[in-house]
Protein backbone atom coordinates (compact mmCIF):
# COMPACT_ATOMS: atom_id res chain seq x y z
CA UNK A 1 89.71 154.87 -38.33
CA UNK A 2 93.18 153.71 -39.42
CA UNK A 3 95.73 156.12 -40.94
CA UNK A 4 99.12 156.50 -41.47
CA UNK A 5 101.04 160.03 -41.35
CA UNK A 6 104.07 161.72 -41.04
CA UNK A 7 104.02 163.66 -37.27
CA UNK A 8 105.61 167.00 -37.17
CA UNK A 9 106.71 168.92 -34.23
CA UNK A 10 107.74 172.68 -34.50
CA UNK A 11 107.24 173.24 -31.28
CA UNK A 12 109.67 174.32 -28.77
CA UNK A 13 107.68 172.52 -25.84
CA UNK A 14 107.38 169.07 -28.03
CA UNK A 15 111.02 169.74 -28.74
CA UNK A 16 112.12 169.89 -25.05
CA UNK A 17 109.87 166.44 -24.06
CA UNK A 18 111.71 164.77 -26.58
CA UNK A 19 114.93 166.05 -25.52
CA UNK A 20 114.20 164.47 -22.09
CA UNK A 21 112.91 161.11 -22.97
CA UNK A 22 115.79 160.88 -25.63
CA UNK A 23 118.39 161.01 -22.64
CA UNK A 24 121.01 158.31 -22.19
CA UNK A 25 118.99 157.48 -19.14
CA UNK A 26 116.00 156.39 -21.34
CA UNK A 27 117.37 155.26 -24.36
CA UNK A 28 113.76 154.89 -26.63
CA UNK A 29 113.36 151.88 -28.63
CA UNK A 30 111.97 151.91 -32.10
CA UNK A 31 108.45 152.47 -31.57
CA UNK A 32 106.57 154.53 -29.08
CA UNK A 33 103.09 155.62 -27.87
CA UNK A 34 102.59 159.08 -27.81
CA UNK A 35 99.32 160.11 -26.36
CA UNK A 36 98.04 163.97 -27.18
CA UNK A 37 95.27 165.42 -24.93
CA UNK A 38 93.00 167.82 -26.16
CA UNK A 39 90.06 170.08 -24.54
CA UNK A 40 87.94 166.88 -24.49
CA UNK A 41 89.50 163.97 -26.79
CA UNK A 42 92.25 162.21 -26.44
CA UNK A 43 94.16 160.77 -29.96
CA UNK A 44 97.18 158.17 -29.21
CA UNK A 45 99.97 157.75 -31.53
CA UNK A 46 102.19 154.81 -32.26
CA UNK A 47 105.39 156.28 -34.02
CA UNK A 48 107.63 153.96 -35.71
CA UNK A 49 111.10 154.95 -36.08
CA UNK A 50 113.30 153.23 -39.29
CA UNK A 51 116.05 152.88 -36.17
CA UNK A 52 116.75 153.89 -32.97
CA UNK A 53 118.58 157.37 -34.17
CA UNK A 54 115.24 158.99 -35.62
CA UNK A 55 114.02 159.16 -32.52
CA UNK A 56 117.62 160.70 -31.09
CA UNK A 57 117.30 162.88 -33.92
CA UNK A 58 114.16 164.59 -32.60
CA UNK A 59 115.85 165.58 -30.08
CA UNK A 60 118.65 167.50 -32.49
CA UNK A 61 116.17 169.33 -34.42
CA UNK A 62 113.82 171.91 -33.47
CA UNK A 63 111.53 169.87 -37.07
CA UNK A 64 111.09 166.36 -35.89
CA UNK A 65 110.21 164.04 -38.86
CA UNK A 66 108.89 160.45 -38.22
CA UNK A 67 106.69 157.98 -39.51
CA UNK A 68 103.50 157.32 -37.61
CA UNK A 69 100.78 155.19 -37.49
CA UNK A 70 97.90 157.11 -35.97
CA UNK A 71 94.90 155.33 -34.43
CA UNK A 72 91.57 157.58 -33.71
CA UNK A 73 88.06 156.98 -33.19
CA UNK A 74 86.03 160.44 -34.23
CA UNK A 75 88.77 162.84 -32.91
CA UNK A 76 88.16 166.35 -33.87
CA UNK A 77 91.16 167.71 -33.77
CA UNK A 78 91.13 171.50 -32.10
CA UNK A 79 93.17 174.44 -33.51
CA UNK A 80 95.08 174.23 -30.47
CA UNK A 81 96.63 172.08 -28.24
CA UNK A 82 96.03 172.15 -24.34
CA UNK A 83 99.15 170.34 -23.42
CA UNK A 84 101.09 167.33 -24.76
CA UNK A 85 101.92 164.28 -22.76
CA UNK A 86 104.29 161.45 -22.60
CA UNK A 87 104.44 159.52 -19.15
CA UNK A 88 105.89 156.23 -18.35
CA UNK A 89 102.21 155.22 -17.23
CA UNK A 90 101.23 156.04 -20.76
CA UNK A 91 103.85 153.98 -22.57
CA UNK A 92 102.93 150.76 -20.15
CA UNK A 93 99.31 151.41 -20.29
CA UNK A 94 98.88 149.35 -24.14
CA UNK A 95 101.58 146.68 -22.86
CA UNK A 96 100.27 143.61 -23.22
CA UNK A 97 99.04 142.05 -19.84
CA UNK A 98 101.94 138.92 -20.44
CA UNK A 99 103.90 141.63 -21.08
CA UNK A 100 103.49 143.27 -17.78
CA UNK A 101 104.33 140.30 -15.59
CA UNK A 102 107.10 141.19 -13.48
CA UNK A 103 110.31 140.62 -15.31
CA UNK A 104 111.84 139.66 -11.67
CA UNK A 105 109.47 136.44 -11.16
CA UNK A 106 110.00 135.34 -15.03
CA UNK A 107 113.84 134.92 -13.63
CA UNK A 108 112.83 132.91 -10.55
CA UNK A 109 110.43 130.79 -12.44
CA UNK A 110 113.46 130.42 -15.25
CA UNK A 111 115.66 129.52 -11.80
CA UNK A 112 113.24 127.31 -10.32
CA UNK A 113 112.86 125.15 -13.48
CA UNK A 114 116.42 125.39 -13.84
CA UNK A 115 116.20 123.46 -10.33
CA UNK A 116 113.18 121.66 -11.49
CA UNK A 117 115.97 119.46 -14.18
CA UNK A 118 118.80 119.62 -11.77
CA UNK A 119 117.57 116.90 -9.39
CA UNK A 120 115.43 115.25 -12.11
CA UNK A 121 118.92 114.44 -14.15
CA UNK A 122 120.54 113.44 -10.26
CA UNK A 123 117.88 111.17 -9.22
CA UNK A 124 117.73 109.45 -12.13
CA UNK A 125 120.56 107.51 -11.52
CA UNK A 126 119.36 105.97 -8.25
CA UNK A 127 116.86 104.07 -10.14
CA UNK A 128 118.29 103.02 -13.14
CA UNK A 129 121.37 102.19 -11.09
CA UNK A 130 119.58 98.80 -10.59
CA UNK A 131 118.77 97.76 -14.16
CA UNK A 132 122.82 99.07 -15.14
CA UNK A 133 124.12 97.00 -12.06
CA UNK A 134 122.37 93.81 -13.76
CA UNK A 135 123.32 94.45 -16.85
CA UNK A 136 126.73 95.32 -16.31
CA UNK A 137 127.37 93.13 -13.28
CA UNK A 138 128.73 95.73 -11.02
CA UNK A 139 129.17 94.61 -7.11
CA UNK A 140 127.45 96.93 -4.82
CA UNK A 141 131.08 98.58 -3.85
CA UNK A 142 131.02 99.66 -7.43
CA UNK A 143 127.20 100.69 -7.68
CA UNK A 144 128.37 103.14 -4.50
CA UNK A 145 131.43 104.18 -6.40
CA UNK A 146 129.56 105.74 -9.22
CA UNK A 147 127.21 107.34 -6.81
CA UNK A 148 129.73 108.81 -5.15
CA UNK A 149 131.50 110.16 -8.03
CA UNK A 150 128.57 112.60 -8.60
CA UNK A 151 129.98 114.86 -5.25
CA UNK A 152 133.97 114.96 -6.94
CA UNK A 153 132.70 117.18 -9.49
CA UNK A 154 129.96 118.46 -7.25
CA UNK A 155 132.53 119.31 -4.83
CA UNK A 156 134.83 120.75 -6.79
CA UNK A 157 133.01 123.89 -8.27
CA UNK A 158 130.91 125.10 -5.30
CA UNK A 159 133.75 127.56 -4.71
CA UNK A 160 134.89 128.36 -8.23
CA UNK A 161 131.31 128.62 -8.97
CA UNK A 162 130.42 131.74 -6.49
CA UNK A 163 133.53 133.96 -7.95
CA UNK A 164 132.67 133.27 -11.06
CA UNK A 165 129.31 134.32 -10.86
CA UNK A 166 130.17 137.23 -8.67
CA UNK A 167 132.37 138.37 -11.14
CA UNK A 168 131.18 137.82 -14.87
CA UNK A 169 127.38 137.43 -13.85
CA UNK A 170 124.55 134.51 -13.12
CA UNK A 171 123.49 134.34 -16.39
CA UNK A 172 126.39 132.94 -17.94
CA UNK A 173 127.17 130.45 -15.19
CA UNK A 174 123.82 129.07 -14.60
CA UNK A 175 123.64 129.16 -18.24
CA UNK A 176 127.04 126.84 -18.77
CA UNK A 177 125.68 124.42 -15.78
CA UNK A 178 122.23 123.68 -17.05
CA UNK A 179 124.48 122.76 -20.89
CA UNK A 180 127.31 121.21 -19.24
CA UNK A 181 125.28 118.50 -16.87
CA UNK A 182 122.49 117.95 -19.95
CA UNK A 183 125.29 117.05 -22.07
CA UNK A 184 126.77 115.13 -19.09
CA UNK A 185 123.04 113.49 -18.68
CA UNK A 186 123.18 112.48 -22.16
CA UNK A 187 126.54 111.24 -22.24
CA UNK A 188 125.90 108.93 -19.23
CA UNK A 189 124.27 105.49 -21.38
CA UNK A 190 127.29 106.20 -23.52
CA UNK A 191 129.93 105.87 -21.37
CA UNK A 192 128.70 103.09 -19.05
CA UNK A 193 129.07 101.02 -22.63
CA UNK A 194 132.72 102.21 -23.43
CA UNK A 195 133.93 100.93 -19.94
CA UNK A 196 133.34 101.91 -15.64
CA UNK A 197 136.26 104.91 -15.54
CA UNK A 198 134.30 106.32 -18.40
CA UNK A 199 131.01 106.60 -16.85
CA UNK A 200 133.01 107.85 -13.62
CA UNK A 201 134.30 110.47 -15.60
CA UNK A 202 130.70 111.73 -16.69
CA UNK A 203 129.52 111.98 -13.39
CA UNK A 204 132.06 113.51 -11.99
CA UNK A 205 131.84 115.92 -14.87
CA UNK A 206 127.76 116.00 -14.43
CA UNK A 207 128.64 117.13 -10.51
CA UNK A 208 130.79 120.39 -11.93
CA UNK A 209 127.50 121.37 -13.83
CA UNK A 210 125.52 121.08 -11.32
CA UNK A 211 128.05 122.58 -8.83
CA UNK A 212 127.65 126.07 -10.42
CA UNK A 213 124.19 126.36 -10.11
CA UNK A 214 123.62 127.44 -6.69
CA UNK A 215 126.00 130.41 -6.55
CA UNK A 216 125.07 131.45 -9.80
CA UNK A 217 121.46 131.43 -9.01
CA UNK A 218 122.00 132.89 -5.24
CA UNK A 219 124.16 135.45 -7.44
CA UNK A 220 121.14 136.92 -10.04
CA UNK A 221 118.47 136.71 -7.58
CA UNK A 222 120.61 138.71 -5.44
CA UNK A 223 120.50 141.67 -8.10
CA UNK A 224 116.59 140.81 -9.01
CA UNK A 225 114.86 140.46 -6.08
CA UNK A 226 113.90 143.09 -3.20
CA UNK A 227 114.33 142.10 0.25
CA UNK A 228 110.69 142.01 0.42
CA UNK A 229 110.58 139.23 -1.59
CA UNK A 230 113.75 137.00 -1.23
CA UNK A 231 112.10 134.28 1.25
CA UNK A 232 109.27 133.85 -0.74
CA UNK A 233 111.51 133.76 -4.75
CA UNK A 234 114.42 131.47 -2.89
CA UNK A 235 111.63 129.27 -1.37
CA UNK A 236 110.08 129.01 -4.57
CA UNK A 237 113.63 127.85 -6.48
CA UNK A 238 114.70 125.31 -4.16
CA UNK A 239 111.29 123.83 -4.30
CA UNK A 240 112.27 122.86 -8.13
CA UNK A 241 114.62 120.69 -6.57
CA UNK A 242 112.35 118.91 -4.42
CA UNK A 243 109.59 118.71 -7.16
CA UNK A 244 112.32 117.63 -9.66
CA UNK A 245 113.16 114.78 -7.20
CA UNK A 246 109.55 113.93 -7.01
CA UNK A 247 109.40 113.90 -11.03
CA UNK A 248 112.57 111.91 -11.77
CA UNK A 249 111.50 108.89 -9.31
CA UNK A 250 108.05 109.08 -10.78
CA UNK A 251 109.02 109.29 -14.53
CA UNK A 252 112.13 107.12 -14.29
CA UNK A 253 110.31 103.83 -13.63
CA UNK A 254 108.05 104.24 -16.60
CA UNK A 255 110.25 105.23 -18.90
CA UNK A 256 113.12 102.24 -18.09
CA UNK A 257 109.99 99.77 -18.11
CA UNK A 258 109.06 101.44 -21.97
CA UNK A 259 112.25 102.39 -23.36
CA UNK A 260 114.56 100.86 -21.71
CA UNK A 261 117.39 102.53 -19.10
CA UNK A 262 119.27 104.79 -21.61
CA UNK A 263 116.10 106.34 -22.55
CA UNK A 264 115.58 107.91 -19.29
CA UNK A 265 119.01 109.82 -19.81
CA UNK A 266 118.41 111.00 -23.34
CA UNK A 267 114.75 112.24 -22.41
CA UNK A 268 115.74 114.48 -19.11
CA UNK A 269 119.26 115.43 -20.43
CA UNK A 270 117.72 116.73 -23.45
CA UNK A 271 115.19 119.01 -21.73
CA UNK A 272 118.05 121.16 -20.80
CA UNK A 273 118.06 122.48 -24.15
CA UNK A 274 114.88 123.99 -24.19
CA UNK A 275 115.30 125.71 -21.19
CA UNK A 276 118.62 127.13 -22.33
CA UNK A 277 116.73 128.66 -25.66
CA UNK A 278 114.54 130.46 -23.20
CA UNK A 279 117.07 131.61 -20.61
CA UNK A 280 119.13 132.66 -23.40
CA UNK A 281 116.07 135.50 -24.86
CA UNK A 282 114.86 135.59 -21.49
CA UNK A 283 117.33 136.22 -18.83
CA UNK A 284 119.75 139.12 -17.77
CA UNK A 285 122.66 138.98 -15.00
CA UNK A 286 120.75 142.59 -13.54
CA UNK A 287 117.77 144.35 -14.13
CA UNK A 288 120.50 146.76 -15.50
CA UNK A 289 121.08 144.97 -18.74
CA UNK A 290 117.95 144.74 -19.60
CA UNK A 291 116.27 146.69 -21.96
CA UNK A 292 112.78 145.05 -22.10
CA UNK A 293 112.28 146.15 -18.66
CA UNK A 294 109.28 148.08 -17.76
CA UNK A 295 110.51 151.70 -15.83
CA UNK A 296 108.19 151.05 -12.78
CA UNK A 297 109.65 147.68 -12.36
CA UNK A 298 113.44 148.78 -12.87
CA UNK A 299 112.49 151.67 -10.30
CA UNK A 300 111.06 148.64 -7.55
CA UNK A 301 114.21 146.31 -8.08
CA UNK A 302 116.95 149.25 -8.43
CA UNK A 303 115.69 151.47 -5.78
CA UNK A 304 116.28 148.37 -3.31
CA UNK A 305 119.64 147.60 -4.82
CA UNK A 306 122.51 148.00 -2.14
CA UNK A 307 125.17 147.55 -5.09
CA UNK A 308 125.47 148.17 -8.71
CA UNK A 309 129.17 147.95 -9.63
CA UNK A 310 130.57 144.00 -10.40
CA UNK A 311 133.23 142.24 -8.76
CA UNK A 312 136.58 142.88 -9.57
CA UNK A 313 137.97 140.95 -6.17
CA UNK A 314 136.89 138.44 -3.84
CA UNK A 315 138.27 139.97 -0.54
CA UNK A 316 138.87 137.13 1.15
CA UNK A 317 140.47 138.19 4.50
CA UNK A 318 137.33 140.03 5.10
CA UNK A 319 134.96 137.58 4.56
CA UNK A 320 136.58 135.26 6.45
CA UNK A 321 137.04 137.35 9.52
CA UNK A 322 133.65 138.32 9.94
CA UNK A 323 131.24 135.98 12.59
CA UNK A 324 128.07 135.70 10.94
CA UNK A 325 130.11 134.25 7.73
CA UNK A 326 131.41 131.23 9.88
CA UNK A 327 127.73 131.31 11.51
CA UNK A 328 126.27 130.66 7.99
CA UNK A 329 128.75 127.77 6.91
CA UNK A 330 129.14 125.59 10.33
CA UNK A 331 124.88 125.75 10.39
CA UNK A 332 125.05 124.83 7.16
CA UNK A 333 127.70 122.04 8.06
CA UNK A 334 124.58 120.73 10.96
CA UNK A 335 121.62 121.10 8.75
CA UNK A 336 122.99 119.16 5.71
CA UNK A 337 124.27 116.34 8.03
CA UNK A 338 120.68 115.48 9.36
CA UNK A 339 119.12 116.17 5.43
CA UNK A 340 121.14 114.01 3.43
CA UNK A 341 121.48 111.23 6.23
CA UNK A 342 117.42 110.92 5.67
CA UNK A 343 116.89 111.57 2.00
CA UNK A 344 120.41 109.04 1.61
CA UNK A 345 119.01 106.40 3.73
CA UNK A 346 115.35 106.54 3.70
CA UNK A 347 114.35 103.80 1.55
CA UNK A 348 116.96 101.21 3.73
CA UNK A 349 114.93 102.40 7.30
CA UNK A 350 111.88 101.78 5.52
CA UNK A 351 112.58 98.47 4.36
CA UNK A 352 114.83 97.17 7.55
CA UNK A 353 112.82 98.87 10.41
CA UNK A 354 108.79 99.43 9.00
CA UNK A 355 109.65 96.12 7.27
CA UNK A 356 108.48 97.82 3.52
CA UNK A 357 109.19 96.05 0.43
CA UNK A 358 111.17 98.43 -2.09
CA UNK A 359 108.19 99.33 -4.02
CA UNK A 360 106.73 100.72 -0.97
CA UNK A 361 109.76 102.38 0.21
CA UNK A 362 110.19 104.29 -3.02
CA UNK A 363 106.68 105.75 -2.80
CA UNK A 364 106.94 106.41 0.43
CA UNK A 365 110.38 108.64 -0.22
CA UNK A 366 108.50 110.90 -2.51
CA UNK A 367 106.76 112.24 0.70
CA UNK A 368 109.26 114.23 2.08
CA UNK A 369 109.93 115.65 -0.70
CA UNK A 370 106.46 116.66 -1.83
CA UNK A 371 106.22 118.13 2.28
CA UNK A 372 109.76 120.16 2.11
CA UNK A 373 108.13 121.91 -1.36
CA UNK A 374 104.77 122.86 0.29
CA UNK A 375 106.15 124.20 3.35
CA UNK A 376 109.08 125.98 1.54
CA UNK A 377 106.73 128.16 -0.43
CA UNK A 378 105.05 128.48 3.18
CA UNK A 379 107.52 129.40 5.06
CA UNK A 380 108.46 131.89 2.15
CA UNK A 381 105.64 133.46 2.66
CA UNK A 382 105.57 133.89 6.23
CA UNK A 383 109.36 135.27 6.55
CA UNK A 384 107.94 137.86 3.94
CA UNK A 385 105.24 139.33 5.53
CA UNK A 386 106.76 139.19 8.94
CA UNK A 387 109.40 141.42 6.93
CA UNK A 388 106.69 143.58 5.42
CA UNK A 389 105.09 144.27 8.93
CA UNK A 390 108.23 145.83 10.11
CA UNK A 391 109.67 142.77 11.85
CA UNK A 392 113.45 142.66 11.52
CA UNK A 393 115.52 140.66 9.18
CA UNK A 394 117.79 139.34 11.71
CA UNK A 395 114.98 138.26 13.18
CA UNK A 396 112.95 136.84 11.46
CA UNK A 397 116.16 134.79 9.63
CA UNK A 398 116.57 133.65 13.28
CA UNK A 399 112.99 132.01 14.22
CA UNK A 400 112.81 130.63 10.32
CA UNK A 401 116.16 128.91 11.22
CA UNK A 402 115.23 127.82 14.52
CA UNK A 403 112.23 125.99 13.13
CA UNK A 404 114.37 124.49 10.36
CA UNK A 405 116.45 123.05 13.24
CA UNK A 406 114.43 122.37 16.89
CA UNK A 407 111.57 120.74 13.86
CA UNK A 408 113.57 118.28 12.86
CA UNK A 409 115.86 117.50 15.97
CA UNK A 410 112.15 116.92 17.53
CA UNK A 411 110.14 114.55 15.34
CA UNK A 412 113.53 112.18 14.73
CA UNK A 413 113.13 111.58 18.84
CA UNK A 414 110.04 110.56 18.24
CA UNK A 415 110.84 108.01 15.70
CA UNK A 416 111.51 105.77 18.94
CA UNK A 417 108.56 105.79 20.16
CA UNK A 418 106.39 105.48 17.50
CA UNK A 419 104.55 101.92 17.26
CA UNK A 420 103.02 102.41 13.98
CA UNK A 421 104.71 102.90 10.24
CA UNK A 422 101.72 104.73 9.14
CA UNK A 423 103.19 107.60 12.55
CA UNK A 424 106.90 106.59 11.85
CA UNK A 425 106.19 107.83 8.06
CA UNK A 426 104.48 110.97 9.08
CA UNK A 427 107.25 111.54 11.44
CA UNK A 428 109.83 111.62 9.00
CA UNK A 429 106.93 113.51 6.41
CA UNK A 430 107.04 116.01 9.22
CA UNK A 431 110.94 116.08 9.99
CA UNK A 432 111.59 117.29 6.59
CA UNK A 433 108.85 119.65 6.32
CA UNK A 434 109.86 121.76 8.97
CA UNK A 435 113.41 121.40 8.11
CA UNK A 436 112.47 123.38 4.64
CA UNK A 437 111.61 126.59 6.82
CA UNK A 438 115.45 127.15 6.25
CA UNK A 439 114.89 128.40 2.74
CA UNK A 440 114.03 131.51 4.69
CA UNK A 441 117.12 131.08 7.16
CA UNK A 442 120.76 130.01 6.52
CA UNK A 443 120.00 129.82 2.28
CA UNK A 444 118.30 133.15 2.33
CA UNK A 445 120.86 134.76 4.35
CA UNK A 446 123.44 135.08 1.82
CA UNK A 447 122.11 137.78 -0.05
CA UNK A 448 121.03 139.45 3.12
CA UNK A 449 124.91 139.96 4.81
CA UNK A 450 126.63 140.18 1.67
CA UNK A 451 124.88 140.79 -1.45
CA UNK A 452 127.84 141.77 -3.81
CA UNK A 453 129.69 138.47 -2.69
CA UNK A 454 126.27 136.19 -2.06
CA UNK A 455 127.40 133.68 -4.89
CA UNK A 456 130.80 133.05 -2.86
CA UNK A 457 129.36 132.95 0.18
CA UNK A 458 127.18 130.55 -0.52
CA UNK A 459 129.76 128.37 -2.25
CA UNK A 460 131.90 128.32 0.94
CA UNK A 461 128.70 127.27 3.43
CA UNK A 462 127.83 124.68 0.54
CA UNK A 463 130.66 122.91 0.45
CA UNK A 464 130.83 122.62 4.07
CA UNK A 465 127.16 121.64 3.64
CA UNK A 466 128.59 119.18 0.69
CA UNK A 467 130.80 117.40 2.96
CA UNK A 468 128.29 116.85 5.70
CA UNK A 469 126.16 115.01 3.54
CA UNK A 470 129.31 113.12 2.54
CA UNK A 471 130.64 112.39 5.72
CA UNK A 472 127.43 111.57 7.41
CA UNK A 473 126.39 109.35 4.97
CA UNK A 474 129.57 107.47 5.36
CA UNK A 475 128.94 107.54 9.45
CA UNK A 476 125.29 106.05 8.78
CA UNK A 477 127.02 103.14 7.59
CA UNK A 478 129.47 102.23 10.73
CA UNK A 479 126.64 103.61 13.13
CA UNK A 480 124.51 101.01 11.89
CA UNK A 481 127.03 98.29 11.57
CA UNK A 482 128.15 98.62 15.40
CA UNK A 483 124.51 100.23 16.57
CA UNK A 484 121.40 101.16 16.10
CA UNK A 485 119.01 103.86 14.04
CA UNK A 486 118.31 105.14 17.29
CA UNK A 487 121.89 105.69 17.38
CA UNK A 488 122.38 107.77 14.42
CA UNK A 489 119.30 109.95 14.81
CA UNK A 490 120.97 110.96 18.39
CA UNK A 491 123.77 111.88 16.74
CA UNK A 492 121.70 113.99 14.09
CA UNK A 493 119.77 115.38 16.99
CA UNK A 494 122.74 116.85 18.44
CA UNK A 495 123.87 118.50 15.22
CA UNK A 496 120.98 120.37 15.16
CA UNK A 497 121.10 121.86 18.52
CA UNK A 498 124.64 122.93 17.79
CA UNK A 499 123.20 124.87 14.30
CA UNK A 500 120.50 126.38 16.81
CA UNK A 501 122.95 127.80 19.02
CA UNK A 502 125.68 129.09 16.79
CA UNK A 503 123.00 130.02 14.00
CA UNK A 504 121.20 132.14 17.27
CA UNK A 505 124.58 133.46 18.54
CA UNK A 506 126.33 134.82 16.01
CA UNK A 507 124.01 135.38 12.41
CA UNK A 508 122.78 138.72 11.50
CA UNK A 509 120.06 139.49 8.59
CA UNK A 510 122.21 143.13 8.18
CA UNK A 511 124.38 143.62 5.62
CA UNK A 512 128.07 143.23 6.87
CA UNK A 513 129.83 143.30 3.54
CA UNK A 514 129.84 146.36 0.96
């Protein structure tokens, strides 16, 4: 049966329990479960406080007074009680079971959709660059110049990005990047009708959004997720970006043939939105600030924090004079060169070398992509559990990395001897799958060496990664004007034997920053 009473405690035991729970350190909210075991039934109470002070008041008072709602089922209550309990077990025990997911994966899922829009609103412009171009009339040195324009922004905030979210938290900076490039998304159709500067503007505005995201997200993972569990949550957000990239060039050519080009803007642009609502009730820069968060669960994440306090100032001298930090950005520097050269010019080797007509060459580029986000989560998995068996960090960051290089650096000297498409395809399929095993290297590392300053340090080794893909997809162009495609995989090749050494040299999985 149902009933509703008023619970009253003049006991000096009851008295002391709520004295306890009432602490600063576990502030109640305004209802609990309070479960009272007798000599062989057990009665469970929900007590509803008007506000949070009742319950504070409890404490105060040697006569508690609150409202309760009292559920039993034939209880016959004894003259005595045998004891009185209140455990955190208890108080999870009637959480719902979507309740008791683990607040730390509802933040990487939030980051990894977060990704999931971030290359969906990049790629989109690569294909309705081609019914713009005809519209507008725009030479192909103009078609490159608003591609480009993307990496000013982009370029511009990897730094900036990493103190900021260091200092005033993720949540707030991812936040502002997932509104500022959906707004930039939006604006896009807009300003490619006022006039060309315009539209630069918006894309170079798009790439400041989108600039952010990286250290902010490398920033609240940092304070979310154990070591235990970093390969396996990072693996899982940067796979949004290669499953966004799948979804943009799969989505964009239906919706320009529908709708029209604009439309393809205004749909992705305004997804960003929705996912804002939900990161706003959702998310929390630390399991600190949250007060939804279950006690076991704040015990897991906080008991494997290495630092609590924020960042008051970037100490730059230090960073910069330790090895492994200048480790992390020049193998960033060599694996971006070889990933952006492919994913840049992909669908042009296609079409001049396997002799693919464009249609063909765009399905074909959603490959890689679909590999990097299966073996990601893979090799996620694996760093992980060699972690888990006892296998160091430093370690295992080192063979994840290696793989992410010698894999790649291999199948691209294959490419020449290859007779087939269907093998020069899988080659390339294969390049970039084992190039995603660095989720659990160089992009995991951050947090490992510095975890108060991971959002800077991973703006620095961005940008450097930023400028590789920059410069080496200007270099693609003058190898292949004065060579060959043999020519600029050699040179690729080579990069990636110089991350292997330095990565193998001079990285560390141990934490070298407080």
């Amino acid at each position: 049966m149902n009933a509703r009473a008023y619970l009253f405690s003049f006991s000096p035991d009851f008295h002391s329990l709520h004295s306890r729970k009432a602490s600063s350190d576990f502030p109640l909210p305004k209802k609990r479960l309070f479960r009272f075991r007798f000599q062989d039934r057990t009665c469970v109470f929900r007590v509803s406080g008007r506000n949070a002070g009742e319950f504070t008041g409890l404490a105060r008072r040697e006569i508690g007074k609150v409202f309760a709602e009292v559920k039993s089922e034939q209880v016959k209550f004894r003259e005595a009680l045998d004891d009185v309990v209140l455990g955190e077990e208890d108080l999870e025990g009637d959480v719902p079971w979507w309740e008791q997911f683990p607040k730390r994966w509802v933040i990487v899922i939030l980051c990894f959709s977060a990704f999931l829009l971030c290359n969906m609103d990049r790629v989109n412009m690569s294909i309705a660059i081609l019914p713009m171009s005809a519209e507008y009339n725009w030479s192909p040195t103009t078609v490159g110049l608003i591609q480009s324009s993307f990496f000013w922004g982009y370029l511009l905030t990897q730094i900036a990005g990493g103190i900021w979210a260091d200092t005033v938290g993720g949540k707030l900076v991812l936040g502002f990047g997932v509104v500022w490039w959906s707004i930039a998304t939006i604006l896009t159709p807009i300003a490619a009708k006022i006039g060309l500067p315009f539209l630069l503007v918006v894309r170079a505005f798009m790439g400041i959004g989108e600039g952010v995201a990286m250290p902010a997200m490398n920033n609240i993972l940092s304070k979310w997720v154990p070591v235990a569990e970093r390969s396996r949550s990072l693996a899982l957000v940067y796979s949004g970006m290669y499953l966004g990239s799948v979804t943009g060039l799969a989505f964009s050519p239906f919706l320009i043939h529908s709708f029209g080009w604009p439309s393809v803007f205004y749909s992705f642009g305004s997804l960003g939105t929705v996912w804002f609502a939900t990161w706003l009730s959702k998310a929390y820069s630390s399991p600190l600030e949250d007060p939804e968060l279950l006690p076991k669960e704040k015990k897991l994440i906080v008991g494997n924090s290495v630092s609590k306090e924020p960042v008051k100032e970037i100490p730059w001298r230090l960073i910069l004079s330790k090895p492994p930090v200048w480790a992390l950005i020049g193998s960033h520097f060599c694996h971006n060169w070889g990933t952006f050269i492919l994913l840049t010019w992909m669908p042009t080797y296609y079409n001049q070398v396997l002799k693919f007509n464009l249609t063909e060459s765009g399905l074909f580029c959603v490959l890689p992509w679909l590999t990097m986000a299966f073996s990601a989560n893979l090799g996620g998995w694996i760093a992980d559990t060699l972690v888990s068996k006892g296998l160091s960090v430093t370690t295992v960051r080192k063979i994840m990395q290696t793989i992410g290089f010698l894999g790649p650096a291999f199948f691209l000297t294959q490419l020449s001897h290859v007779n087939s498409p269907a093998m020069a395809v899988l080659c390339m399929a294969c390049s970039q799958g084992t190039d995603a095993f660095s989720q659990s290297g160089l992009y995991s590392n951050h947090q490992d060496i510095a975890p108060r300053y991971s959002g800077v340090l991973l703006g620095l080794s961005n940008t450097a990664g930023v400028l590789a893909g920059v410069l080496g997809t200007g270099a693609t162009g003058y190898i292949l004007q004065h060579g060959s495609w043999d020519d600029v995989f050699k040179v690729s090749v080579g990069l990636y034997l110089v991350g292997t050494v330095i990565w193998n040299l001079f990285s560390t999985g141990e934490k070298i920053l407080d």
